[in-house]
C-alpha atoms as a PDB file:
ATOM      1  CA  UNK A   1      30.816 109.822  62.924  1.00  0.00           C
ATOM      2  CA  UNK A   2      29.047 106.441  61.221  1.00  0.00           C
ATOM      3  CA  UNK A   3      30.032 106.464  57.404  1.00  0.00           C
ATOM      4  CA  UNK A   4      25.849 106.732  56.588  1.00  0.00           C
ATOM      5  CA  UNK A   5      26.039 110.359  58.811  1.00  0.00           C
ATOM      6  CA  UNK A   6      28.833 111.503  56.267  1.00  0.00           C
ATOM      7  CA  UNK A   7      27.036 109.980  53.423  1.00  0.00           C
ATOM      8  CA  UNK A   8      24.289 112.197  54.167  1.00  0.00           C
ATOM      9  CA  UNK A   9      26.459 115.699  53.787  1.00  0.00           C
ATOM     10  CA  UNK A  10      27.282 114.233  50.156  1.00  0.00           C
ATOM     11  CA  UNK A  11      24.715 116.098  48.170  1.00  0.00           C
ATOM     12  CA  UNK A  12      24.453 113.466  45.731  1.00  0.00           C
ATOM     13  CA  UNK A  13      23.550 110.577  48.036  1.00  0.00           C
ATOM     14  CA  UNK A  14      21.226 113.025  50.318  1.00  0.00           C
ATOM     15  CA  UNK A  15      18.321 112.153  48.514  1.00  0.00           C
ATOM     16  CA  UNK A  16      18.622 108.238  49.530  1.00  0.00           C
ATOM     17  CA  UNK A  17      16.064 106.927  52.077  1.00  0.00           C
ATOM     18  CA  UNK A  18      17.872 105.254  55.263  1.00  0.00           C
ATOM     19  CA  UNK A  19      17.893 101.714  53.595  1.00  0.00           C
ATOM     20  CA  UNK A  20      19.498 102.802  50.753  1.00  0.00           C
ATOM     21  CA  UNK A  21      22.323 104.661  52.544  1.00  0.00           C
ATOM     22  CA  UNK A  22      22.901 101.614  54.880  1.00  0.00           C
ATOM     23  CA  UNK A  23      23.377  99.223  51.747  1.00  0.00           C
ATOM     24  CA  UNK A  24      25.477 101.495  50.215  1.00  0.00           C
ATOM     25  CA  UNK A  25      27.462 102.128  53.419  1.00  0.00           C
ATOM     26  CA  UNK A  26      28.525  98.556  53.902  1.00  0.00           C
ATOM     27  CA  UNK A  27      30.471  99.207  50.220  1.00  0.00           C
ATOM     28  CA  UNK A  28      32.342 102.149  50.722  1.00  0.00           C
ATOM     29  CA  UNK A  29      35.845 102.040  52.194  1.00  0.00           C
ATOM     30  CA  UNK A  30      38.264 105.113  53.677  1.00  0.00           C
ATOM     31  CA  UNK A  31      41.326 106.582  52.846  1.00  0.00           C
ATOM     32  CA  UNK A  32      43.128 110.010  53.789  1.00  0.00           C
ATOM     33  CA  UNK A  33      46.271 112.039  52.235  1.00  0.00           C
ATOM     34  CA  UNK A  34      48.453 114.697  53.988  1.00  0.00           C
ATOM     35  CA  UNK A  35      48.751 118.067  52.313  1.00  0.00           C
ATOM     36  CA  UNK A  36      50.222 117.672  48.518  1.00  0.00           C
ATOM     37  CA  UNK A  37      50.012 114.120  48.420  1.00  0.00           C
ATOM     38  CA  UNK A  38      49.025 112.878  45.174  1.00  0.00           C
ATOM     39  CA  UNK A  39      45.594 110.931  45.171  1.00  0.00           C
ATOM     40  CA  UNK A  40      45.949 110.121  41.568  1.00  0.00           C
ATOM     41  CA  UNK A  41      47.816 110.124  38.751  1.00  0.00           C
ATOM     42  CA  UNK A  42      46.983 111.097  34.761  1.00  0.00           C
ATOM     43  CA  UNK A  43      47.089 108.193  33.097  1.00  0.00           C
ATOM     44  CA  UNK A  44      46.856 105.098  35.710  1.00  0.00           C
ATOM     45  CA  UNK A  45      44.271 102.855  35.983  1.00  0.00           C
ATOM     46  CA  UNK A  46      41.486 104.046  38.201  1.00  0.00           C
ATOM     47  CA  UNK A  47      39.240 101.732  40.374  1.00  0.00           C
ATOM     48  CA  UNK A  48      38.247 104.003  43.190  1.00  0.00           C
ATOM     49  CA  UNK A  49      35.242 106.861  43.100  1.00  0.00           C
ATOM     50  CA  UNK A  50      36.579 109.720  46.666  1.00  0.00           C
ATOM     51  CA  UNK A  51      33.759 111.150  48.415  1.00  0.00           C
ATOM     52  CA  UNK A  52      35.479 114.120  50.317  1.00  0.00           C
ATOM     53  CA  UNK A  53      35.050 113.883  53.935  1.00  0.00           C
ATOM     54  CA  UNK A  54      36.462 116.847  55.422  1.00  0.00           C
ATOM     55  CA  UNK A  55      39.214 118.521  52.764  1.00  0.00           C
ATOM     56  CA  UNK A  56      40.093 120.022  49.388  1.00  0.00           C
ATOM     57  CA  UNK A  57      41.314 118.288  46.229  1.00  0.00           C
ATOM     58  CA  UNK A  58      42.473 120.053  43.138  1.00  0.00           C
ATOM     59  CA  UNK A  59      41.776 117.737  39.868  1.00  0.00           C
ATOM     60  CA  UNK A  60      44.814 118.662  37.351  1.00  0.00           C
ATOM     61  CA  UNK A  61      46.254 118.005  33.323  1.00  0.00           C
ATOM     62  CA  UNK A  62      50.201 118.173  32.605  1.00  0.00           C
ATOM     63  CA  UNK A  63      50.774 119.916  29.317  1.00  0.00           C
ATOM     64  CA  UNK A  64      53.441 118.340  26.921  1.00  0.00           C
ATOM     65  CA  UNK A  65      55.318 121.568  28.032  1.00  0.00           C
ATOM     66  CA  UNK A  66      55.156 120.047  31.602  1.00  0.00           C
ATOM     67  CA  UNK A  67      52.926 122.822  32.613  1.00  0.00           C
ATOM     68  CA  UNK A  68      49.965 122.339  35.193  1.00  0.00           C
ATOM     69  CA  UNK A  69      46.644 123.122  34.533  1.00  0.00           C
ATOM     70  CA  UNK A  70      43.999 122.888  37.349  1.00  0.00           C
ATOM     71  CA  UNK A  71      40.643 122.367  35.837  1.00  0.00           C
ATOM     72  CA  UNK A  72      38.220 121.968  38.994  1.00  0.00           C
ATOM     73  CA  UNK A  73      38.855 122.364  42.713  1.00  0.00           C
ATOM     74  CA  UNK A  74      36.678 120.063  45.216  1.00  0.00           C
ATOM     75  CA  UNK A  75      36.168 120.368  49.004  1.00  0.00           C
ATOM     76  CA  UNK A  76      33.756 118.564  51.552  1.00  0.00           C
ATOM     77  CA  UNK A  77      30.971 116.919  50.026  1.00  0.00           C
ATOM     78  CA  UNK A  78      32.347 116.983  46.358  1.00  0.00           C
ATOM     79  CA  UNK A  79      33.481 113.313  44.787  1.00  0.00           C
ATOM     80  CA  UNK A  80      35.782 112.858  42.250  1.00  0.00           C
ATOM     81  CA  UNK A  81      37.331 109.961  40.312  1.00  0.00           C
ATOM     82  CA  UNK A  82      34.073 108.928  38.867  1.00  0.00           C
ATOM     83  CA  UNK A  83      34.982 108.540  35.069  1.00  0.00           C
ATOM     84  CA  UNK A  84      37.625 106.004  35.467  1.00  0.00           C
ATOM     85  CA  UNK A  85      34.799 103.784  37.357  1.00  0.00           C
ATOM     86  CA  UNK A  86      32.162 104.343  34.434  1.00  0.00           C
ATOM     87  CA  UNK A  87      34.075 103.790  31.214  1.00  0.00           C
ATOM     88  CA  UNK A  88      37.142 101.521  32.671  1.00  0.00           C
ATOM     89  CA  UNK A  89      39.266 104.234  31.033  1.00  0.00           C
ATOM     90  CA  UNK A  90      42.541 105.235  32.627  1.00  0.00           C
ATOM     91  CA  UNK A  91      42.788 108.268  34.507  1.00  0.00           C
ATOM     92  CA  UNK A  92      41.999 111.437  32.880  1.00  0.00           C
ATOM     93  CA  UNK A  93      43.749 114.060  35.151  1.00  0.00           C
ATOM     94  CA  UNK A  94      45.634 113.884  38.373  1.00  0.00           C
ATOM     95  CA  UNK A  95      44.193 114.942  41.406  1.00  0.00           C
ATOM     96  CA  UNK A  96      46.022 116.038  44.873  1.00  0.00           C
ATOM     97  CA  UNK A  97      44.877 116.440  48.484  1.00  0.00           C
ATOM     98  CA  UNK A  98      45.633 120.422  48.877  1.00  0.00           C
ATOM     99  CA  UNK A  99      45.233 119.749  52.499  1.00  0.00           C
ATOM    100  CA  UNK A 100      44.931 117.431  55.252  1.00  0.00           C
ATOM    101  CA  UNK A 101      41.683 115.386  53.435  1.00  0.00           C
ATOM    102  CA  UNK A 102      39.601 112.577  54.438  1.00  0.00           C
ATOM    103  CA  UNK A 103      37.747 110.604  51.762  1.00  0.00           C
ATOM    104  CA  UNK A 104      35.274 107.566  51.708  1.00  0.00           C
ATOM    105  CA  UNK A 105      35.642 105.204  48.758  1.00  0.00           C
ATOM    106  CA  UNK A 106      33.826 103.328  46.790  1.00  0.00           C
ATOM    107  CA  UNK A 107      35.054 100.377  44.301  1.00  0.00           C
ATOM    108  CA  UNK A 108      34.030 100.169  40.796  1.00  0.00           C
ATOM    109  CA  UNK A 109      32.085  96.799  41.027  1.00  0.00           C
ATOM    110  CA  UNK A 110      30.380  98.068  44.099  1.00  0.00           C
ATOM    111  CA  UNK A 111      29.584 101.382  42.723  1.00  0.00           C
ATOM    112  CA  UNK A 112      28.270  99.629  39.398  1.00  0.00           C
ATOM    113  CA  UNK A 113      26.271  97.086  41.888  1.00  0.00           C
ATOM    114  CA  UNK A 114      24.714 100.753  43.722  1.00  0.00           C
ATOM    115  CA  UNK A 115      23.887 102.212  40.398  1.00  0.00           C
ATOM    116  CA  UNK A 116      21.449  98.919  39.188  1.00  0.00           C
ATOM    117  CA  UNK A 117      20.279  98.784  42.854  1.00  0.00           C
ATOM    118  CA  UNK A 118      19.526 102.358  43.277  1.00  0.00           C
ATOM    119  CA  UNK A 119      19.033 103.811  40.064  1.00  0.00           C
ATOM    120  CA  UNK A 120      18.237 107.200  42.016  1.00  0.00           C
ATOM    121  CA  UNK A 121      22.273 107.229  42.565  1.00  0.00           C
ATOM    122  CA  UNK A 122      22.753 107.278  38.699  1.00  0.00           C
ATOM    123  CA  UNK A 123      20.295 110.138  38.223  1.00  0.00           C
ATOM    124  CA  UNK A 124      22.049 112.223  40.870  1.00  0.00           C
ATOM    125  CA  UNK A 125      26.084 111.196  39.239  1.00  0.00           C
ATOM    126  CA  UNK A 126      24.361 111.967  35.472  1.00  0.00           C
ATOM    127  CA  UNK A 127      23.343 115.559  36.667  1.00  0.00           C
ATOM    128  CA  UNK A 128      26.419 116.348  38.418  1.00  0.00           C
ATOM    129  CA  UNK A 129      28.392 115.232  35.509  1.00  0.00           C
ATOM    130  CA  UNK A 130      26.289 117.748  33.085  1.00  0.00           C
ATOM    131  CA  UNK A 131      26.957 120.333  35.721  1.00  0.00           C
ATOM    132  CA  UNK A 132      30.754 119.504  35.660  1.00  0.00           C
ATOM    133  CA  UNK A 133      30.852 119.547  31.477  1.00  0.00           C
ATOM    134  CA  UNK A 134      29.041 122.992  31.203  1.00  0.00           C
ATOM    135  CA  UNK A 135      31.692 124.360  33.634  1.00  0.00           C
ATOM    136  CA  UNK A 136      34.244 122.681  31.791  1.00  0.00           C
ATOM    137  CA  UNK A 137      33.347 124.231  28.095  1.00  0.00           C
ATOM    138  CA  UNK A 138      33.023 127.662  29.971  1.00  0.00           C
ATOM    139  CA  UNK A 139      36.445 127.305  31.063  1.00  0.00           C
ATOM    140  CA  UNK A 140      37.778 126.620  27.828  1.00  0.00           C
ATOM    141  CA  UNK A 141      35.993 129.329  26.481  1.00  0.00           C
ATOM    142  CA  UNK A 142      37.656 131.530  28.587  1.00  0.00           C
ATOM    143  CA  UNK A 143      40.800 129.938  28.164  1.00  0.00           C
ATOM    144  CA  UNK A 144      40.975 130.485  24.442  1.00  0.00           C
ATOM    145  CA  UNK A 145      39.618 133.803  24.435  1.00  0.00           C
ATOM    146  CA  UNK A 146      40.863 136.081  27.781  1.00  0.00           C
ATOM    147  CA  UNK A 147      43.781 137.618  27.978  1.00  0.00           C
ATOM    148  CA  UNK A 148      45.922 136.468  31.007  1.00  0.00           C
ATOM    149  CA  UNK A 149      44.466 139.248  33.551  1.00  0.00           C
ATOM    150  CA  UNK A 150      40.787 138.616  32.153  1.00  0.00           C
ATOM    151  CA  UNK A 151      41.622 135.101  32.943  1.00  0.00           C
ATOM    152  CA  UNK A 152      42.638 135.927  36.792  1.00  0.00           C
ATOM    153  CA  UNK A 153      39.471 138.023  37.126  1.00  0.00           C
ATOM    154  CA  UNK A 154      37.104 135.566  35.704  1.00  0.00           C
ATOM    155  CA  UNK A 155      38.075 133.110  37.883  1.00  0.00           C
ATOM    156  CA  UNK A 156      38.249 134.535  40.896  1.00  0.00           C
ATOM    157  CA  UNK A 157      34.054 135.521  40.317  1.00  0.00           C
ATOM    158  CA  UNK A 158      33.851 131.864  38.832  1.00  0.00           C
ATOM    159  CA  UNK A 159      35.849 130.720  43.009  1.00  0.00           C
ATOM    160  CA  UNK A 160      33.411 132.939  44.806  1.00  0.00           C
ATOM    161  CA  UNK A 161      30.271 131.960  42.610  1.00  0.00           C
ATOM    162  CA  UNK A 162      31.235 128.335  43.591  1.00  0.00           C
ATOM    163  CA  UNK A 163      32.750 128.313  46.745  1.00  0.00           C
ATOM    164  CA  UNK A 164      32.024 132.274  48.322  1.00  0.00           C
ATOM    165  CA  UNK A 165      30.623 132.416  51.257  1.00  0.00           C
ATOM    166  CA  UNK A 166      28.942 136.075  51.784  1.00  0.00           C
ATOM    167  CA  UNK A 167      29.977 137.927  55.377  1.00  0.00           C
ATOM    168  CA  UNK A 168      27.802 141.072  55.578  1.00  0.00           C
ATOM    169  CA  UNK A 169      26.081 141.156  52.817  1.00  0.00           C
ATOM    170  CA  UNK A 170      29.024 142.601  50.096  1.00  0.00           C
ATOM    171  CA  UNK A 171      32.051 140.566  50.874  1.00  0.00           C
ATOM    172  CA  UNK A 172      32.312 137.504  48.842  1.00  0.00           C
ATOM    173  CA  UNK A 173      35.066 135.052  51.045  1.00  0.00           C
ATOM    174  CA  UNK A 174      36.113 132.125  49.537  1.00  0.00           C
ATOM    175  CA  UNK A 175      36.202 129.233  51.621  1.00  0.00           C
ATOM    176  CA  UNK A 176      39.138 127.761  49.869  1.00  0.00           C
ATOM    177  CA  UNK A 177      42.433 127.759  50.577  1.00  0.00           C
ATOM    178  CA  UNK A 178      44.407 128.927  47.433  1.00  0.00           C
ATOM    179  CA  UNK A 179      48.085 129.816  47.107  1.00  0.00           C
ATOM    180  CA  UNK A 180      49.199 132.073  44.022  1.00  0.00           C
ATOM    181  CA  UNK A 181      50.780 128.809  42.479  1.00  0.00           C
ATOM    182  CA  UNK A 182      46.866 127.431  42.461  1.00  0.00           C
ATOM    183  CA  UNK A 183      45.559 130.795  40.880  1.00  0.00           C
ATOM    184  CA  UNK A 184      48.069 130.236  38.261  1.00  0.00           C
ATOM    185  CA  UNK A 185      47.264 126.850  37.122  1.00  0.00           C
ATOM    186  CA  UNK A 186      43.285 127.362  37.780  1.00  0.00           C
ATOM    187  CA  UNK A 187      44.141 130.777  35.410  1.00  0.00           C
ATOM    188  CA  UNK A 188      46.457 128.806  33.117  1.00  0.00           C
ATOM    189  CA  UNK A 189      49.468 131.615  33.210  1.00  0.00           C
ATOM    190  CA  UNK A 190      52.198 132.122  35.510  1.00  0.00           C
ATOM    191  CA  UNK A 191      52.663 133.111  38.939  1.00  0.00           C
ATOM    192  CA  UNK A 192      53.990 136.141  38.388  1.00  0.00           C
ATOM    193  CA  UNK A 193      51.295 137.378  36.186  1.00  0.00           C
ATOM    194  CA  UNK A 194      48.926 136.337  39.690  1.00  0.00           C
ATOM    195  CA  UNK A 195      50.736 138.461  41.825  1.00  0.00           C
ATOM    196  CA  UNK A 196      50.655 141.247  39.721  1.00  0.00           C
ATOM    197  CA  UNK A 197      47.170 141.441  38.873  1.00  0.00           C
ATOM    198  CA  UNK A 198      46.198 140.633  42.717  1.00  0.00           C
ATOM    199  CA  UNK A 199      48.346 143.393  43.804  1.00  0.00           C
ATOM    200  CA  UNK A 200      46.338 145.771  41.072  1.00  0.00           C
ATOM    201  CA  UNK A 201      42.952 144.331  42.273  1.00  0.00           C
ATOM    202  CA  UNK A 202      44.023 144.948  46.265  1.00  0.00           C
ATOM    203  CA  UNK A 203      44.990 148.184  45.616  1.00  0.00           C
ATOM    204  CA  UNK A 204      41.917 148.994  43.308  1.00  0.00           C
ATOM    205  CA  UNK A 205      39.525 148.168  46.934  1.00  0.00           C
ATOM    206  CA  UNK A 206      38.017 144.918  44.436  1.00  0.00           C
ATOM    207  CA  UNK A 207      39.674 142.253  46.915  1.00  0.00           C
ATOM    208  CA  UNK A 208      40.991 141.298  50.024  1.00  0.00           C
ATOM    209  CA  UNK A 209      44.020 138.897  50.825  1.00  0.00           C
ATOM    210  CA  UNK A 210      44.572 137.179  54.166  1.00  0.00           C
ATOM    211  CA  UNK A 211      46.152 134.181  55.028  1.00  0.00           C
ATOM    212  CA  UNK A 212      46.100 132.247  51.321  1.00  0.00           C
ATOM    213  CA  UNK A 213      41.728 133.252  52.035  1.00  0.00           C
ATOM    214  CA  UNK A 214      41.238 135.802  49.118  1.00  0.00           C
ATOM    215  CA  UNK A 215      37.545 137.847  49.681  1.00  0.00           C
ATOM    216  CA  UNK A 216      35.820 139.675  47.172  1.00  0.00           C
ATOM    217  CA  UNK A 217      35.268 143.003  48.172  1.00  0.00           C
ATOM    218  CA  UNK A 218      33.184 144.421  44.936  1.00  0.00           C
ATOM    219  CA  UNK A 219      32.005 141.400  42.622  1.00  0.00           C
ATOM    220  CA  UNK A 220      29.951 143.710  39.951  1.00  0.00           C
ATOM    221  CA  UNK A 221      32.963 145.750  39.914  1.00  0.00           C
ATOM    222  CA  UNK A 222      35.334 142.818  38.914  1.00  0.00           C
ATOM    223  CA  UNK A 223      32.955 141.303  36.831  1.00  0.00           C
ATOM    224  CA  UNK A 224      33.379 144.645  34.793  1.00  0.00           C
ATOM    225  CA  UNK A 225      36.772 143.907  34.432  1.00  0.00           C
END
């Protein structure tokens, strides 16, 4: 598939007419990273913005405790990596491929070069990036005021507001693929603490478990919770 096809699945290039995906298409580069590979780390210098191709990325801090927090999961048609390129700060997180991914890239001076070109493109990055910071201040929110378990719940509704895809109507899948070690540091508590409250929820009827694919069975029901 021609790099302007995938740059039309990216939401925040769909917008552009054909000219303006061909000129920005001649800028952008590729890269791909096997399962756990790290993309990024916290603190390096950052020159690179990742459109995600096919994939899923998890964007993570490191406590001083040497904990892991996950603060935002992105799949297909998601980019990351784009405050390094606008305030030539180092890296503020780590991110990891949590699978096989495939990414375009695009270099800071070219991405500057698109944004004064096409201002459209700086519209569309300024909206996402309000998205991302009310999602962000929610989280913290919840954070510093749930209780472990509340924190579990909340985001599991928060996974399959963002990222469910609805089977027959009641089922909530979502289309990620999450191990209990992800739930953890997306919940910022411990594994263990997952597994129990999962096991509580499965047996309550509120969610389904297959294959690392959690579904939510009863959403106003856990949103109760």
């Amino acid at each position: 598939m021609e790099k302007s096809e995938l740059l039309r699945n990216v939401p925040i290039f769909a917008r552009l007419n054909p000219n303006q995906l061909n000129l920005l298409e001649a800028s952008l580069g590729t890269c791909s990273f096997a399962r756990g590979e790290t993309i990024f780390a916290q603190g390096r210098e950052g020159d690179l913005l990742y459109l995600i191709v096919d994939g899923q990325v998890r964007i993570f801090t490191v406590s001083q405790l040497g904990q892991e927090i996950s603060v935002k999961i992105f799949r297909t048609g998601d980019f990351f990596g784009e405050l390094a390129l606008l305030d030539g700060q180092p890296r503020s997180a780590s991110a990891q491929a949590m699978c096989a991914t495939h990414t375009l890239t695009l270099h800071r001076q070219a991405f500057h070069e698109a944004i004064q070109s096409m201002p459209a493109i700086a519209v569309l990055v300024l909206e996402e990036l309000s998205n991302r910071l009310r999602r962000t201040n929610t989280y913290i929110e919840h954070l510093a005021s749930y209780s472990a378990p509340q924190r579990i719940v909340r985001t599991l509704i928060d996974l399959a507001d963002q990222h469910g895809v609805s089977e027959d109507g009641v089922m909530a899948r979502i289309n990620l693929h999450l191990t209990q070690d992800d739930l953890a540091s997306l919940a910022g508590t411990s594994r263990e603490t997952v597994n129990r409250v999962l096991a509580s929820l499965r047996e309550q009827g509120l969610i389904q478990i297959e294959r690392a694919r959690v579904s939510v069975l009863n959403l106003p029901r856990l949103e109760q919770l």
